[in-house]
C-alpha atoms as a PDB file:
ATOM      1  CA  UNK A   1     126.982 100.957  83.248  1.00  0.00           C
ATOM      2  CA  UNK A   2     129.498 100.209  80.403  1.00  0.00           C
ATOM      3  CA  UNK A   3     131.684  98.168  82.788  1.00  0.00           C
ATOM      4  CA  UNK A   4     129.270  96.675  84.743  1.00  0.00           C
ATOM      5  CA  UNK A   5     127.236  95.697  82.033  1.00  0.00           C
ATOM      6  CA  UNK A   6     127.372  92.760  79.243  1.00  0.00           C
ATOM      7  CA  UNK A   7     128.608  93.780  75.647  1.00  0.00           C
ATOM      8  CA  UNK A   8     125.024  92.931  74.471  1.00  0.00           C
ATOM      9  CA  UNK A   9     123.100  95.193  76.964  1.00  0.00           C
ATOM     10  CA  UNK A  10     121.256  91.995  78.017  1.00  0.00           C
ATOM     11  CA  UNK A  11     121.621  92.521  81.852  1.00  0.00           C
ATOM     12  CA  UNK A  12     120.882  96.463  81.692  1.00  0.00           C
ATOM     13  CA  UNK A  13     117.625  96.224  83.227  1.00  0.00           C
ATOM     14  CA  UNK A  14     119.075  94.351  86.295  1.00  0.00           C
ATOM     15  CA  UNK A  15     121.814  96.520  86.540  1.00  0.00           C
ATOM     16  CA  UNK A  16     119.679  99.612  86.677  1.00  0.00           C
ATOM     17  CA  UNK A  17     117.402  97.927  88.879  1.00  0.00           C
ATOM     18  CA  UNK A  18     119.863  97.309  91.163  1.00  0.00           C
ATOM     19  CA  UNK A  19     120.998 101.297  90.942  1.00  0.00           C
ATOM     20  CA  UNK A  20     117.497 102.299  91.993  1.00  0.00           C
ATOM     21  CA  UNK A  21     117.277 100.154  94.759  1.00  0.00           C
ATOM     22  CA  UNK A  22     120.936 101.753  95.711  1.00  0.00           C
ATOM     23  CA  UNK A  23     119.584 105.054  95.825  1.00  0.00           C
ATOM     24  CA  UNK A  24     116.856 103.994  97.907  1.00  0.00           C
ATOM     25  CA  UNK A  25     119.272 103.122 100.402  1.00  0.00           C
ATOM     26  CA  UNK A  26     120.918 104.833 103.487  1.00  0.00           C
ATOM     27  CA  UNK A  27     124.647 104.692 103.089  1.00  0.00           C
ATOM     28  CA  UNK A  28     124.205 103.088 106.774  1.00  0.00           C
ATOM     29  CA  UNK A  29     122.269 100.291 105.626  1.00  0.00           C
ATOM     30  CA  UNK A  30     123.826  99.615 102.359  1.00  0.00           C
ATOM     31  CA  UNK A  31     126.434  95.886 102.438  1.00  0.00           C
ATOM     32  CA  UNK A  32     129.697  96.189 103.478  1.00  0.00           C
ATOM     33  CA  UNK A  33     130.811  94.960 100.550  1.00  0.00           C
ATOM     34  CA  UNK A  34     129.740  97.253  97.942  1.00  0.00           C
ATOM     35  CA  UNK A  35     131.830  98.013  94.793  1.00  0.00           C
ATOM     36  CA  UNK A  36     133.326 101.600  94.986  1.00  0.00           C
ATOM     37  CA  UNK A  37     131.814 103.086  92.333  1.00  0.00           C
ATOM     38  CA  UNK A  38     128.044 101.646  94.018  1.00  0.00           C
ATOM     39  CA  UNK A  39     128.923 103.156  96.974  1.00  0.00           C
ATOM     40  CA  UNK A  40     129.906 106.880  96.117  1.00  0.00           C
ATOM     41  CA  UNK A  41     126.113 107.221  94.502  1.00  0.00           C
ATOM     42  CA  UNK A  42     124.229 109.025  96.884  1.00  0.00           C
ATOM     43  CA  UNK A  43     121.008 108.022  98.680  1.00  0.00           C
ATOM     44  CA  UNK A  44     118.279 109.842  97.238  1.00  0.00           C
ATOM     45  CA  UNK A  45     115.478 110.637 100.373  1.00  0.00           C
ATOM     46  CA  UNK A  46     111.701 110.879  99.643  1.00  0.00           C
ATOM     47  CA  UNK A  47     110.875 107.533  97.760  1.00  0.00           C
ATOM     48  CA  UNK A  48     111.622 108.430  94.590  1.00  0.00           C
ATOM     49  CA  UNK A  49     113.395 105.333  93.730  1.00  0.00           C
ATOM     50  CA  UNK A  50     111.311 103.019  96.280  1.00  0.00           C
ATOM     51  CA  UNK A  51     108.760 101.598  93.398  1.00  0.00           C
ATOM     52  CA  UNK A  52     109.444  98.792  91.518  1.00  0.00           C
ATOM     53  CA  UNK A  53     108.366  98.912  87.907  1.00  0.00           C
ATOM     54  CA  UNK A  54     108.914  95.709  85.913  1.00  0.00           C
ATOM     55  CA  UNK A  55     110.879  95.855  82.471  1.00  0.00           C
ATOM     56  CA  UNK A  56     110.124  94.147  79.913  1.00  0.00           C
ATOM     57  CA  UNK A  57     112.364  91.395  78.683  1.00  0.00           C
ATOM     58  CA  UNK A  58     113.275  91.147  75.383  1.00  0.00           C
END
């Protein structure tokens, strides 16, 4: 998240957003032309990561 992130933390709900949605996803399904470090996170079976929960902006 430090890297992928702005100095500010201003984009970390987005990011993480993102990550959940990632780990929602079959490796088989996931684009082509995913970053690295994306793609080595595992999919994570059984929904746990399939809700979307809106964060508050600040």
């Amino acid at each position: 998240m430090e890297t992928k992130t702005r100095d500010d933390g201003m984009d970390v709900g987005p990011q993480l957003s993102f990550l959940f949605q990632l780990l929602n996803t079959p490796q088989e399904k996931r684009p082509r032309n995913l970053d690295e470090e994306l793609q080595a996170f595992p999919y994570v079976n059984g929904s746990l990561f399939s809700e979307t929960i809106l964060t508050p902006q600040l």
